[in-house]
Protein backbone atom coordinates (compact mmCIF):
# COMPACT_ATOMS: atom_id res chain seq x y z
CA UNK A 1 -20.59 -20.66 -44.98
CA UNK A 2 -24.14 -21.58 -45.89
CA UNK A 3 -24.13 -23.77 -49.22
CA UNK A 4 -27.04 -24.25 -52.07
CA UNK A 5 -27.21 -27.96 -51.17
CA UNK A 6 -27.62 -27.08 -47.10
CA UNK A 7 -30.51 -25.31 -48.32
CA UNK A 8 -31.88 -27.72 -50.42
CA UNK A 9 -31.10 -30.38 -47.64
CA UNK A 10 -33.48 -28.17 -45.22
CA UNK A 11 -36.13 -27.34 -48.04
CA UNK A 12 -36.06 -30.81 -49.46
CA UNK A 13 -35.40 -30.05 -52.93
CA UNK A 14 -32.68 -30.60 -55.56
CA UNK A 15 -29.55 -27.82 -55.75
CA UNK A 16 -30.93 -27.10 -58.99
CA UNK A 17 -34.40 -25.94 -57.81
CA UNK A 18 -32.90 -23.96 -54.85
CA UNK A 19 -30.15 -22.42 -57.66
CA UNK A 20 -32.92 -21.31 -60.01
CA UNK A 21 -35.15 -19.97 -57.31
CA UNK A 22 -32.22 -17.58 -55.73
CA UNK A 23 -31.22 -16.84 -59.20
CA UNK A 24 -34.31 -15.05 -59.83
CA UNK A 25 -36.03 -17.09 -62.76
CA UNK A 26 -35.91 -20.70 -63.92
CA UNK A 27 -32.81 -22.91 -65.00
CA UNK A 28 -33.62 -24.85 -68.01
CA UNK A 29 -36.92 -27.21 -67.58
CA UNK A 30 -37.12 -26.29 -63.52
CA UNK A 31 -40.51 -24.72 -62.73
CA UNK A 32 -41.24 -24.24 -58.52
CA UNK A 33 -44.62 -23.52 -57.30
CA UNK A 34 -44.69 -19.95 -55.54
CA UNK A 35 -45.28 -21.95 -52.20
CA UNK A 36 -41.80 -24.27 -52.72
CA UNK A 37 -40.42 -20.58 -53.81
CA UNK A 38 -41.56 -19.17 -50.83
CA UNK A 39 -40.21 -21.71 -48.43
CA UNK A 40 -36.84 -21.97 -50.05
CA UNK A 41 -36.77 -17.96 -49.54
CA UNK A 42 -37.37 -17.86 -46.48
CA UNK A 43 -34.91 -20.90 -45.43
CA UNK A 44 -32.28 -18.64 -47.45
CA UNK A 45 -32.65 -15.80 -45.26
CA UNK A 46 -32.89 -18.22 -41.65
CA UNK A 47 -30.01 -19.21 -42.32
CA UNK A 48 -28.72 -16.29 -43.85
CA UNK A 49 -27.68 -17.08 -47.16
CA UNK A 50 -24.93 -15.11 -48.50
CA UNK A 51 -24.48 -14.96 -52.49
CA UNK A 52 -21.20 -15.57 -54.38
CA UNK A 53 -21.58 -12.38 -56.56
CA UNK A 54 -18.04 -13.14 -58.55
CA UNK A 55 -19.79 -16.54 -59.67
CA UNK A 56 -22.91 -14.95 -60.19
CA UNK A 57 -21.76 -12.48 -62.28
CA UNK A 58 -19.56 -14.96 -64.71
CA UNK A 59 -22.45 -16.93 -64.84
CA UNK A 60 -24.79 -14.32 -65.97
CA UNK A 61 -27.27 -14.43 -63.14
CA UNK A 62 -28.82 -10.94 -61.34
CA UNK A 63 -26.55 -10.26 -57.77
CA UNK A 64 -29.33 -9.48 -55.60
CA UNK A 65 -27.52 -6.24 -54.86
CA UNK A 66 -28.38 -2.42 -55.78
CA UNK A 67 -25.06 -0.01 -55.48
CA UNK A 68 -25.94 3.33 -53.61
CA UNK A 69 -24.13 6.26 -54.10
CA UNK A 70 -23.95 8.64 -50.91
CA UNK A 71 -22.22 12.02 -49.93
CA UNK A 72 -20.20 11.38 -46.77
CA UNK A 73 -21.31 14.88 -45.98
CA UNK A 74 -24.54 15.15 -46.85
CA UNK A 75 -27.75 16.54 -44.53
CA UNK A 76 -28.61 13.98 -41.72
CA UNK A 77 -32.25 13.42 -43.84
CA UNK A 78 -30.18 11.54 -46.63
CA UNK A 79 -29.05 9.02 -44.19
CA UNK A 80 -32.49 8.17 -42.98
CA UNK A 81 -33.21 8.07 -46.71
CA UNK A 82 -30.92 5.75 -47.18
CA UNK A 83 -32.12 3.49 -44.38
CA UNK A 84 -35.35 3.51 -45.73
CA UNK A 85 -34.11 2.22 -49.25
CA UNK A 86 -31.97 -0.25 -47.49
CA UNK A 87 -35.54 -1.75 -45.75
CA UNK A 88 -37.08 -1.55 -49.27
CA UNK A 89 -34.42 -3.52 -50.70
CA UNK A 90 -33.82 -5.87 -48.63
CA UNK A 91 -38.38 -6.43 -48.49
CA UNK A 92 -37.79 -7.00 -52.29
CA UNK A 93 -34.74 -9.41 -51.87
CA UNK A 94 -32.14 -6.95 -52.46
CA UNK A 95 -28.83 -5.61 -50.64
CA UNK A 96 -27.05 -3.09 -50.93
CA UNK A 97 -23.60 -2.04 -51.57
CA UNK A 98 -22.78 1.83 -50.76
CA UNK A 99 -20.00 3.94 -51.90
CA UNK A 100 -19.52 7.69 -50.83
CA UNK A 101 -17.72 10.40 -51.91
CA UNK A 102 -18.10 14.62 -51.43
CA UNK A 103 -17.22 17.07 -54.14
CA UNK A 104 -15.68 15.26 -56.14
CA UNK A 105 -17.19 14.07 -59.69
CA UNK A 106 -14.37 12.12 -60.82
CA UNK A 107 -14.53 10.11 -57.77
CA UNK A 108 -17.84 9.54 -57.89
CA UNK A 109 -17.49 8.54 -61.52
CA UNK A 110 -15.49 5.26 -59.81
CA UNK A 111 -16.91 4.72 -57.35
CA UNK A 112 -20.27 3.95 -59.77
CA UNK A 113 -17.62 1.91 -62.01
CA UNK A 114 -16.42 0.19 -58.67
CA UNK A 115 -20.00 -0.73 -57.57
CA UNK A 116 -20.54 -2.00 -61.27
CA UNK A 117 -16.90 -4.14 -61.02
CA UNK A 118 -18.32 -5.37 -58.19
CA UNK A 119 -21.53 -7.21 -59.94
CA UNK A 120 -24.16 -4.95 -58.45
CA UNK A 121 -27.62 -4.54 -60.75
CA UNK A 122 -28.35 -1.03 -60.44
CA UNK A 123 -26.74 1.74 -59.59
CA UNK A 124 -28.85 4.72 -57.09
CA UNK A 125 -27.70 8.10 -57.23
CA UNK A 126 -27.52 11.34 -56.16
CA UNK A 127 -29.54 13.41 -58.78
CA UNK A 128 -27.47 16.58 -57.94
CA UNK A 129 -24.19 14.84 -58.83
CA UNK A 130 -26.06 13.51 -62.35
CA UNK A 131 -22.88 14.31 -64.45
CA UNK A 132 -22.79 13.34 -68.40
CA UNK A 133 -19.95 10.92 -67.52
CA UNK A 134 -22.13 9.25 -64.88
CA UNK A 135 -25.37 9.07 -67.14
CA UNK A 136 -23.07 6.83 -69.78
CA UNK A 137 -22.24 4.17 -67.07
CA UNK A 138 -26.02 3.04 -67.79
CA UNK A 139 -28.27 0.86 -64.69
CA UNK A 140 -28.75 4.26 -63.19
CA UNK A 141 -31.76 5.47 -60.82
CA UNK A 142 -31.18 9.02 -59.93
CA UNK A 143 -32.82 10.52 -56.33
CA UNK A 144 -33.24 14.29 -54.96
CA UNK A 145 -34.90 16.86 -55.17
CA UNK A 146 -35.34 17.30 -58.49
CA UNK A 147 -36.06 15.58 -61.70
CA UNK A 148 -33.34 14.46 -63.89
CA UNK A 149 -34.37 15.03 -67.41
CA UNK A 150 -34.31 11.64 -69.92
CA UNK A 151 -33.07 9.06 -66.98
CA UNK A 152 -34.99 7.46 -63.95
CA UNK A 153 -35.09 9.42 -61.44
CA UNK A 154 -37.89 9.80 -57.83
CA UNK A 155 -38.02 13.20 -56.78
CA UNK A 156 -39.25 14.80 -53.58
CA UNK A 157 -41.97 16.62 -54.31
CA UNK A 158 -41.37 19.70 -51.65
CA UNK A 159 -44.63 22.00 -53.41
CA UNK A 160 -47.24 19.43 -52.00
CA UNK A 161 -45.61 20.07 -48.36
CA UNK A 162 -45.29 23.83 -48.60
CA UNK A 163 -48.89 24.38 -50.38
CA UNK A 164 -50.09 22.95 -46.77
CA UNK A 165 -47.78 25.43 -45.12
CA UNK A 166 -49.16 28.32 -47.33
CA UNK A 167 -52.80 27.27 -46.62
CA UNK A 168 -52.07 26.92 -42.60
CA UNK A 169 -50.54 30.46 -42.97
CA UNK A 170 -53.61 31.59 -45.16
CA UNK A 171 -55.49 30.56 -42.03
CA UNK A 172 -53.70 31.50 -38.90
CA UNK A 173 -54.20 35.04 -41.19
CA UNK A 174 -50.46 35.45 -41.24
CA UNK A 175 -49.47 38.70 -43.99
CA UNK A 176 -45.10 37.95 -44.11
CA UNK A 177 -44.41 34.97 -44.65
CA UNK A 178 -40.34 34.01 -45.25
CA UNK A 179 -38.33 31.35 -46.31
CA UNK A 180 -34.83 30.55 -44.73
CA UNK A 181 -32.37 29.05 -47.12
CA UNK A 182 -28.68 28.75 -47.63
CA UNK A 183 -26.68 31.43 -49.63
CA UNK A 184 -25.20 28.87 -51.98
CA UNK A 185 -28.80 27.12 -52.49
CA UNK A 186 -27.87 27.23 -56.44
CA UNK A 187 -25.47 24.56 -56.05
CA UNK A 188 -27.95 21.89 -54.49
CA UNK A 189 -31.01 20.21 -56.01
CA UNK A 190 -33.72 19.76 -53.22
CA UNK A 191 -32.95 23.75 -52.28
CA UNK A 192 -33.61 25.03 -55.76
CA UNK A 193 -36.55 23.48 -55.66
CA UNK A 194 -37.49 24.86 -51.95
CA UNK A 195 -37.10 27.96 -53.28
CA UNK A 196 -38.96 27.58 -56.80
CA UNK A 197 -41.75 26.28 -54.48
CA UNK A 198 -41.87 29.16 -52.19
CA UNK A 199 -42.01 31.59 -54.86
CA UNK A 200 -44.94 29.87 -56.75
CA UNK A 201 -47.25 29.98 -53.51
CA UNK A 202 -45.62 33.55 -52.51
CA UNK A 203 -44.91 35.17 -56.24
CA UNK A 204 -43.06 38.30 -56.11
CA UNK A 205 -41.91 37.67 -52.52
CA UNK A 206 -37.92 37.34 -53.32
CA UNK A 207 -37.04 39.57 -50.85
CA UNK A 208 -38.58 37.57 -48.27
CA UNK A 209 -35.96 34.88 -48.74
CA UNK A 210 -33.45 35.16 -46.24
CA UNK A 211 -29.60 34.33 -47.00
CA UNK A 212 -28.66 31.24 -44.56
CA UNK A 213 -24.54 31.82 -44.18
CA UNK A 214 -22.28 28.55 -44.07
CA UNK A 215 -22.59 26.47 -40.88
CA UNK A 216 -19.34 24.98 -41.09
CA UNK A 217 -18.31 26.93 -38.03
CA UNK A 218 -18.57 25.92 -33.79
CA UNK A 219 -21.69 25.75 -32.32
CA UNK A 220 -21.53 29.09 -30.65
CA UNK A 221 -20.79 30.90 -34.22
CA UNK A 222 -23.99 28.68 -35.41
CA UNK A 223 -25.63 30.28 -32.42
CA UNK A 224 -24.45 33.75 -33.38
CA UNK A 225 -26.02 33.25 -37.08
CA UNK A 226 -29.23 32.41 -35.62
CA UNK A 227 -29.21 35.37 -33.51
CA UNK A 228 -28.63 37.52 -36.08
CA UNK A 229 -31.04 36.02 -38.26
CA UNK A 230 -33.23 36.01 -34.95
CA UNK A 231 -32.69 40.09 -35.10
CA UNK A 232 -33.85 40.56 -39.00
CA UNK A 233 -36.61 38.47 -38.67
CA UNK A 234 -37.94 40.88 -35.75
CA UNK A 235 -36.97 44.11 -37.38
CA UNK A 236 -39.15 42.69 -40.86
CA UNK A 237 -41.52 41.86 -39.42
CA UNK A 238 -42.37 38.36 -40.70
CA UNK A 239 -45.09 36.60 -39.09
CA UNK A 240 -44.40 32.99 -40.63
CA UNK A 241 -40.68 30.95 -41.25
CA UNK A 242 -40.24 28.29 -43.46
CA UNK A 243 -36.85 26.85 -42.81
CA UNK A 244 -34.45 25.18 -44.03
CA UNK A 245 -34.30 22.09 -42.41
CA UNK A 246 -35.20 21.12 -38.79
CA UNK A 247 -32.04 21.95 -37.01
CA UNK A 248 -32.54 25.79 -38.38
CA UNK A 249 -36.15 25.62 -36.78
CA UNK A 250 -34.79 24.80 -33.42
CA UNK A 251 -31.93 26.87 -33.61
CA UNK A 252 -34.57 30.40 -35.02
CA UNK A 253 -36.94 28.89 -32.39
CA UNK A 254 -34.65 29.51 -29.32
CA UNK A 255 -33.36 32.77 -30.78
CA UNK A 256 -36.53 33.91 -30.75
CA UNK A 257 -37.75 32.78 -27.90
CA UNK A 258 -35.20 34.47 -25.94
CA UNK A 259 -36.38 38.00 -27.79
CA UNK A 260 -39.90 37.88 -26.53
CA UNK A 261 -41.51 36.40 -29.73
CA UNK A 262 -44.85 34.29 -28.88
CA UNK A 263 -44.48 31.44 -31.03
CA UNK A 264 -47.18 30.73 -32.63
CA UNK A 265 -48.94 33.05 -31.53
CA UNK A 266 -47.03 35.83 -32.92
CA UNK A 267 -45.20 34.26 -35.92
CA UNK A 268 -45.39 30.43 -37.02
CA UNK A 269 -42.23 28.27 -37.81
CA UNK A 270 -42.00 25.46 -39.61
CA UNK A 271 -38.71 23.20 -40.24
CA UNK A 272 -38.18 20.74 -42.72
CA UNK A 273 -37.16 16.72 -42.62
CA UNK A 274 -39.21 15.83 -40.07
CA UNK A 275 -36.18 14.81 -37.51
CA UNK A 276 -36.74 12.33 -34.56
CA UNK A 277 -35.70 15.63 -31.73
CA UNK A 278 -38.91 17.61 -33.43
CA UNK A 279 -41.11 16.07 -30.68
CA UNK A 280 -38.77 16.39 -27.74
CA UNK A 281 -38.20 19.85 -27.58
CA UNK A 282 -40.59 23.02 -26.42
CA UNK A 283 -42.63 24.16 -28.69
CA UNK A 284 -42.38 20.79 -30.56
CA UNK A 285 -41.53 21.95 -34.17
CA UNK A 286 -44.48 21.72 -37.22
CA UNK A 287 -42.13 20.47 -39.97
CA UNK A 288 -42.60 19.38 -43.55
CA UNK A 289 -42.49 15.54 -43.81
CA UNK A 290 -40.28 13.69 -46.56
CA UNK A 291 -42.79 10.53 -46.87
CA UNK A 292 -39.34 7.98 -47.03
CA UNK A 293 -40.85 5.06 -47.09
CA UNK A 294 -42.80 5.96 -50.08
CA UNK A 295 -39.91 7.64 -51.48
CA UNK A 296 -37.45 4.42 -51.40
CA UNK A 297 -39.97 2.45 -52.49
CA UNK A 298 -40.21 4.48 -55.57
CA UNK A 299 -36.60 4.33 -55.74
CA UNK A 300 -35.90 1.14 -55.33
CA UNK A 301 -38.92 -0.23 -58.20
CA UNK A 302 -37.28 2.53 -60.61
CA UNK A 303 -33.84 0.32 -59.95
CA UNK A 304 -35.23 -3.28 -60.70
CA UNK A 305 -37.19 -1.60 -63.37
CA UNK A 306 -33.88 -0.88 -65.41
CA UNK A 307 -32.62 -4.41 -63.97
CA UNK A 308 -35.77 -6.28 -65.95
CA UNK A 309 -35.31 -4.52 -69.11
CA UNK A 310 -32.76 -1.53 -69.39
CA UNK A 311 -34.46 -0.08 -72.63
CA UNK A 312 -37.64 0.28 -70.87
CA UNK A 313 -39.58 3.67 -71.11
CA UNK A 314 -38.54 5.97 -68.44
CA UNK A 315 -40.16 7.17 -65.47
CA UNK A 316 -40.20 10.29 -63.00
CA UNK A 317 -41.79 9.59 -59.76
CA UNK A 318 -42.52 12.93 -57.77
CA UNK A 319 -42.94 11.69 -54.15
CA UNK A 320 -45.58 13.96 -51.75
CA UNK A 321 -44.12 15.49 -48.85
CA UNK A 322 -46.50 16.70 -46.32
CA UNK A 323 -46.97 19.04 -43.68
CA UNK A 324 -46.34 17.85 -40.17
CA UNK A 325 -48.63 20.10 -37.35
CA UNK A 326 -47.22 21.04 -33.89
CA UNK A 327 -46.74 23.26 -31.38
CA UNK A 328 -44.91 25.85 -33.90
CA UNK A 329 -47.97 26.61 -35.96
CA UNK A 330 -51.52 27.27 -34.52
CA UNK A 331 -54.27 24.59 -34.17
CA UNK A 332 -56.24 25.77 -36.75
């Protein structure tokens, strides 16, 4: 185990000096120069440094360490998302603890008050599971797809994404457009606001939003729900598909594909996430990008934010999303 005095040894400073620059401030009369900071910093994290949060926290001083709150079950986006805040952390000289949970508030409730036992700084979280009880427990950054009124929260801002979609279909001259969303969107943040966004670029349209059933099933029952969906997109008519989320664009894609449908030539599809497969298949998918690395940057600044001083005014930070052109939508 790596000690204070090894790394004072290597930086060749006193304990004290290497103890009030991991600390995050000054001990008593010790000032360091932001070079000597620097280089004790970075001999920290050569030699990989790990913190003793228990003394840390009886001794008053920050842990270095934001709690994240995850749903085990969540879309594969919110993993990447949490990558990304993980990189952003650990650039700012953060880690990260994480603690998941699905559908369960209680549990999510302790797991917060576990993170919090545990001497993290900040807690990040869900803004779709932003219960009362969890808004007491204080240190709290909230994330989704919405705002979360009177707390910190960074929300993706899905309108900026599909305005670009609405304008590409404005050009390509497309008359239908539709949206693809889940039956139960009610229940989740970042769909209720897919859907508020559709309808403010497509007023009136309601009936163009098609039901998405459960997924839950095999893959050859997910294949039958695209074909069907496949079937009422052709009888409609529509000429342009915003979907849900990527995997719903490749899945529509094939279905439609195998009907005959010129794509984009006929109708335009675009997916949403931005996944890594979105290049690799035929016709690579147009999708709307979620900006991460912007958006756990926001994140994570909201979090030390409430770390420096807790009574600070708060802040909503709507992140851009933008739209992604391929081989889905026409070069226009």
């Amino acid at each position: 185990m790596v000690r204070l005095a090894d790394i004072a040894k290597k930086a060749g400073v006193s304990q004290g000096t290497v103890s009030a620059v991991l600390s995050g401030g000054t001990k008593g009369n010790i000032r360091v120069s932001a070079e000597k900071r620097e280089r004790i910093l970075a001999i920290a994290k050569e030699m990989n440094y790990i913190p003793n949060f228990s003394a840390q926290k009886l001794s008053g001083q920050s842990s270095h360490t934001l709690g994240v709150l995850v749903d085990s079950e969540d879309a594969a986006v919110r993993f990447r998302q949490l990558a990304a805040i993980e990189r952003e952390a650990d650039r700012r000289g953060y880690r990260i603890l994480v603690a998941e949970t699905h559908d369960n508030p209680e549990k999510l409730v302790l797991a917060c008050r576990t993170l919090f036992q545990y001497g993290v700084d900040a807690v990040i979280s869900p803004a779709n599971d932003a219960s009362e009880e969890l808004k007491k427990l204080g240190r709290i950054v909230f994330y989704g797809g919405e705002a979360v009124d009177g707390y910190p929260s960074v929300y993706s801002d899905v309108s900026s994404g599909y305005a670009e979609a609405a304008a590409l279909f404005a050009r390509e001259k497309r008359k239908n457009p539709a949206l693809l969303l889940s039956e139960n969107y009610e229940a989740y943040d970042t769909l209720r606001a897919r859907r508020a966004a559709f309808l403010s670029l497509f007023p009136g349209m309601e009936a163009n939003i098609l039901a998405l059933p459960s997924l839950s099933g095999t893959m050859e029952e997910k294949r039958r729900i695209f074909a069907s969906i496949a079937e009422l997109v052709t009888a409609r008519g529509f000429d342009a598909l915003l979907l849900q989320n990527d995997f719903c664009g490749l899945s529509l894609c094939s279905e439609l594909l195998r009907r005959g449908k010129k794509i984009p030539e006929e109708i335009s599809l675009i997916g949403q996430d931005n996944a890594e497969f979105c290049t690799c298949v035929y016709p690579a998918l147009s999708t709307i990008d979620p900006n991460l690395e912007s958006f756990a940057e926001a994140v994570v600044e909201l979090a030390l934010e409430r770390i420096r001083d807790s009574k600070s005014p708060v802040r909503t930070i709507a992140v851009p999303t933008r739209l992604i052109k391929r081989e889905t939508t026409q070069k226009i």
